[in-house]
Structures are given as C-alpha cells and as structure tokens.
Protein backbone atom coordinates (compact mmCIF):
# COMPACT_ATOMS: atom_id res chain seq x y z
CA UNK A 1 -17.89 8.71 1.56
CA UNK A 2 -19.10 12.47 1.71
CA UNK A 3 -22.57 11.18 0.25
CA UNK A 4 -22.96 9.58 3.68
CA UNK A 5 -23.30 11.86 5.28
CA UNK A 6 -26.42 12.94 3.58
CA UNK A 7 -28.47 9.93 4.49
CA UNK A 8 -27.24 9.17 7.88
CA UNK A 9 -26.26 11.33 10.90
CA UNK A 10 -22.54 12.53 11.30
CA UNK A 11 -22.01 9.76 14.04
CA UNK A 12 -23.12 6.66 12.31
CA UNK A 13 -21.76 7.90 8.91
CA UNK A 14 -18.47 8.65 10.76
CA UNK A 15 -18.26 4.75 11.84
CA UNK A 16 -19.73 3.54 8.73
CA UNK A 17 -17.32 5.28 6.60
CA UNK A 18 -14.21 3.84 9.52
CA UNK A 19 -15.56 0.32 8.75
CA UNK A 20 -15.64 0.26 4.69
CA UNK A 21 -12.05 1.96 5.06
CA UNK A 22 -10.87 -0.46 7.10
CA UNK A 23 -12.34 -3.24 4.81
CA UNK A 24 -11.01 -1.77 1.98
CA UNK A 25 -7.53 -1.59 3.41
CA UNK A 26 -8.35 -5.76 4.38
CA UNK A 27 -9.23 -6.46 0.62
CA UNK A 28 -6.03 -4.09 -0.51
CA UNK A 29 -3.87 -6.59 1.43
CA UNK A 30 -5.80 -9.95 0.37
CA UNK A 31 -4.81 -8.93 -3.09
CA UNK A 32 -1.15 -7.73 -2.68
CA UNK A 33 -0.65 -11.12 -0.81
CA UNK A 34 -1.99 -13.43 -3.03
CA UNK A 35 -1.27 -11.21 -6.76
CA UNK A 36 1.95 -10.20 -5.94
CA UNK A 37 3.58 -12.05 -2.98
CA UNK A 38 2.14 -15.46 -4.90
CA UNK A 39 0.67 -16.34 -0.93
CA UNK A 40 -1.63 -19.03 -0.09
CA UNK A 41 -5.64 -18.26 0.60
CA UNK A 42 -5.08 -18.71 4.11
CA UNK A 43 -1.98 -16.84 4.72
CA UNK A 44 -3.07 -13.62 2.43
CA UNK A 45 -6.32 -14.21 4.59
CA UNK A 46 -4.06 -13.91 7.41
CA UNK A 47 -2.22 -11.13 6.42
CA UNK A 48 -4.88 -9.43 5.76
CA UNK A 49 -6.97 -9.68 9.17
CA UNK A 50 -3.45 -8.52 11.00
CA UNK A 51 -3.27 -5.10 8.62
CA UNK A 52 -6.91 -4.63 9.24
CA UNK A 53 -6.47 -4.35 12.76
CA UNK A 54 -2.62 -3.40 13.57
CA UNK A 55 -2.25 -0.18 15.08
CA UNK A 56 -1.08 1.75 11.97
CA UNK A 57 -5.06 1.41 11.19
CA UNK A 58 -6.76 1.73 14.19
CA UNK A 59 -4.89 4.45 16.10
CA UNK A 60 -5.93 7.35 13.36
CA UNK A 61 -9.71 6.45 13.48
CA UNK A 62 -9.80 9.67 15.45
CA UNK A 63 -8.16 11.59 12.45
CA UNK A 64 -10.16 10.28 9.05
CA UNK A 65 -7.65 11.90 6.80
CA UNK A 66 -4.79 9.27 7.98
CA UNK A 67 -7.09 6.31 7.76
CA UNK A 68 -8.45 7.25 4.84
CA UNK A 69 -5.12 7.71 3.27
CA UNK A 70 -3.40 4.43 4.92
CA UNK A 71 -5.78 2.06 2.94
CA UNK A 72 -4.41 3.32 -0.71
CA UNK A 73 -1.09 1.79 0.50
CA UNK A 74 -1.34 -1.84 -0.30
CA UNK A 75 -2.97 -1.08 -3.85
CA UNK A 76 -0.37 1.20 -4.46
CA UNK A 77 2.23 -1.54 -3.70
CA UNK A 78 0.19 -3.75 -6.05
CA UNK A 79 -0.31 -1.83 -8.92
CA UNK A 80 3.38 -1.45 -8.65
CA UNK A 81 4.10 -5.17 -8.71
CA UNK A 82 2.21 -5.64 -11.51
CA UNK A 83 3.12 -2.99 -13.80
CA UNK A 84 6.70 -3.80 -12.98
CA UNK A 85 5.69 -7.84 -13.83
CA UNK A 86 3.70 -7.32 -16.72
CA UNK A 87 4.96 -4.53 -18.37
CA UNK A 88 1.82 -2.61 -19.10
CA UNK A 89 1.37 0.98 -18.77
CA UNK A 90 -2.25 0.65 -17.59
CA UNK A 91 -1.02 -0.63 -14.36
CA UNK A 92 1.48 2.22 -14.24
CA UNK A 93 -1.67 4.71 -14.99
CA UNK A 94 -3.71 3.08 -12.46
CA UNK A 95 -0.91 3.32 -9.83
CA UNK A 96 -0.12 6.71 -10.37
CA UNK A 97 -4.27 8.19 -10.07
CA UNK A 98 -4.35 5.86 -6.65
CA UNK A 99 -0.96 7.42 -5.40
CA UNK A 100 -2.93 10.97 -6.73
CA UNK A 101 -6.16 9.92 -4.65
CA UNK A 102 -3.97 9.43 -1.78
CA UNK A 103 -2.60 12.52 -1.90
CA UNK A 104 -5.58 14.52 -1.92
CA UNK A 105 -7.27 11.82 0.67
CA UNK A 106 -5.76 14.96 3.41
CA UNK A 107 -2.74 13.61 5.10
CA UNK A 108 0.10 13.97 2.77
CA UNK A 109 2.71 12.54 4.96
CA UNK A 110 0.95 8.88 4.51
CA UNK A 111 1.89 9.61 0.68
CA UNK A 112 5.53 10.49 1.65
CA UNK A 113 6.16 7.06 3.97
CA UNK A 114 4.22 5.21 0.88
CA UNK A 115 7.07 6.72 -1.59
CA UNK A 116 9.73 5.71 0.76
CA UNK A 117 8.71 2.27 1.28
CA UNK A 118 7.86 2.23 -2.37
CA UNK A 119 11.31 2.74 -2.77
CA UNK A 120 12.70 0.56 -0.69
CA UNK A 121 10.41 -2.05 -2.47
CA UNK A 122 11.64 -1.50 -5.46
CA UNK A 123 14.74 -1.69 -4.52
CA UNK A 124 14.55 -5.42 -2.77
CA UNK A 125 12.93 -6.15 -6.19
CA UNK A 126 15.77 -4.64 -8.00
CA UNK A 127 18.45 -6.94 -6.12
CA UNK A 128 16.53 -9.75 -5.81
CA UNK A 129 15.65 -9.75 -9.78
CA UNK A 130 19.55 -8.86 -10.17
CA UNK A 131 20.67 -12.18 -8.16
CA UNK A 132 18.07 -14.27 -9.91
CA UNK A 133 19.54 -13.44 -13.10
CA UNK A 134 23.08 -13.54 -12.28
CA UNK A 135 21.78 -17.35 -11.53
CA UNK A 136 19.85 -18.13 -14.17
CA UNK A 137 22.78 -16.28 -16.51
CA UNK A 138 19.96 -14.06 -18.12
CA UNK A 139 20.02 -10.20 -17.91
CA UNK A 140 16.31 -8.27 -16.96
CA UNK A 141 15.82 -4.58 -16.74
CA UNK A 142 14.49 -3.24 -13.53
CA UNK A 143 11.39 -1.41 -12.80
CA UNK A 144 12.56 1.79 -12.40
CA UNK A 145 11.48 3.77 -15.37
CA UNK A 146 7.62 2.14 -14.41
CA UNK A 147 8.30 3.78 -10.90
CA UNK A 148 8.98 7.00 -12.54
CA UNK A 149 6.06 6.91 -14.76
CA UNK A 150 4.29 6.46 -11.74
CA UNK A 151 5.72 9.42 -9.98
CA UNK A 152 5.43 11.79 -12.79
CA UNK A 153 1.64 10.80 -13.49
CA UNK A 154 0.44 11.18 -9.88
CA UNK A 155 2.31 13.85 -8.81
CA UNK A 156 1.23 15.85 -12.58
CA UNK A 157 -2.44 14.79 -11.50
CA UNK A 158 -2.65 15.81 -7.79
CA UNK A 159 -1.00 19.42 -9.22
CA UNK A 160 -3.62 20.11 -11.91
CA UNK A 161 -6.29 19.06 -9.17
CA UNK A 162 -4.34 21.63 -6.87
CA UNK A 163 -4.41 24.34 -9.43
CA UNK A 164 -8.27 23.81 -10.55
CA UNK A 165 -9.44 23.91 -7.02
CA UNK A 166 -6.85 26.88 -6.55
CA UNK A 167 -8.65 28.73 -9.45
CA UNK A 168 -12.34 28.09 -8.38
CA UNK A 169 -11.40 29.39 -5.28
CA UNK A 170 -9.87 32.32 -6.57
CA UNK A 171 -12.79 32.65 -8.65
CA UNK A 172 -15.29 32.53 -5.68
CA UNK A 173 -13.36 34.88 -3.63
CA UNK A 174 -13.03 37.50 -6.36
CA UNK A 175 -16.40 37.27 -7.40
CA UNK A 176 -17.50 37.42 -3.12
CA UNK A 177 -15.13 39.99 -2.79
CA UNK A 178 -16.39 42.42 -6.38
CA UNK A 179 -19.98 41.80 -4.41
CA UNK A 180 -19.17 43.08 -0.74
C-alpha cells in the first residue's frame, strides 16, 4: 500500500489505502463465514458488512498499523479451519506467513489478541469435535499439532525478517558511521 503513495498525495492514498483494508477485512469475513462456519450467502454477507463497519475497524483508522493488522484476523481464523479440516500442511504454511505479515503489519498486540482467540477457537473446536465423537462412537485427533506448526512457522518467519532488517541496519549505520 506504500506504492500509493507514489502516485497519489498522502491524503487520498491515506483513505484509499483505509478503504481496500477495510474491504479486505469484508472479503476475510465473507470467506470464514461461508468456508468454515458452512453459513448461508446472505448471512456470511451479513456478517461480513457488520465486521466491516463495527468499531474494532473503524476506531483505529486514525492509527494504520491497527487497521492494517485487524484485517489478517479472519484469514488467519480460516486458514486455521481449514488446515485443521483438511489436513494439509499448505494451509498450515499459508496460516503461519499471514500470522507473520500481521506481525510485521506494526501493531503487535493485534497479533497477541489473534493468538488468544485463536486459542480459544481451537479449543471450542477441540470440545465440540470431542462430543461429536463421543456420539458418533468414533475417536478424531485434534488440531493442535496444526496450531503449533502454525506458531512455530510464523513466529520463525517474523524473527529471520527481524534479524535481516536488524543486519541491514547495522550495516547502514556502520558503514554511515566508518564515513562521518
């Protein structure tokens, strides 16, 4: 969204950038409703519209950094679902380089709430997949070595990010400072 900023003055590439974040977030939802909470058109439409515009959204637009790491937060939760559904690392991969983008998106705390909901997901998936099978008779593993995964991959990402950036800098500054 940097590259906006190029073409457009800071104000309108300020609200552009708010509007396609917002949208995104909308289209995050719309997916985690109807791909993971098996929702109707209407009601993931729904859904969607009232995370677009609830407060949680709209009250950083003054602060990018918290809007722009809010509206990883529904893909996250969906990229869980589905590598916890379909057993396939890829969705395991993906989830952990969104949960890394998020970190890095500047507000790390949004990152910290999305672990602990996360959590708390995965555990109402844990008991609710528990019950089902003490119905059906049938015994399924949970999805918590897929969370792990997850954890280790993002959080091994965002540090070799943090350590490359750490080194150019270091770089730049000895280099500025062999110069002065």
């Amino acid at each position: 969204m940097n590259l906006l900023s190029i073409y457009l003055d800071a104000p309108q590439a300020v609200t552009l950038s708010v509007i396609v974040h917002v949208f995104m977030a909308g289209l995050f939802m719309y997916g985690f409703c109807i791909l993971s909470l098996s929702l109707d058109r209407i009601s993931s439409s729904l859904g969607a519209l009232v995370f677009m515009f609830i407060g949680f959204l709209m009250q950083p637009i003054g602060h990018l950094n918290q809007l722009h790491a809010s509206l990883w937060i529904r893909l996250v939760f969906l990229l869980f679902a589905y590598a916890c559904k379909k057993r396939i690392l890829l969705y395991a991969i993906s989830g952990g380089i969104v949960v890394a983008i998020q970190l890095l998106a500047g507000h790390s705390q949004e990152s910290y709430l999305t672990f602990f909901a996360l959590g708390l997901f995965m555990i109402a998936q844990v008991c609710r997949g528990t019950f089902q099978s003490f119905v059906r008779g049938t015994r399924e593993t949970s999805g918590f070595l897929s969370l792990l995964q997850w954890l280790i991959f993002s959080l091994a990402k965002a540090a070799g990010q943090y350590v490359l950036i750490g080194l150019f800098f270091v770089l730049i500054l000895g280099l500025g400072a062999g110069l002065a």
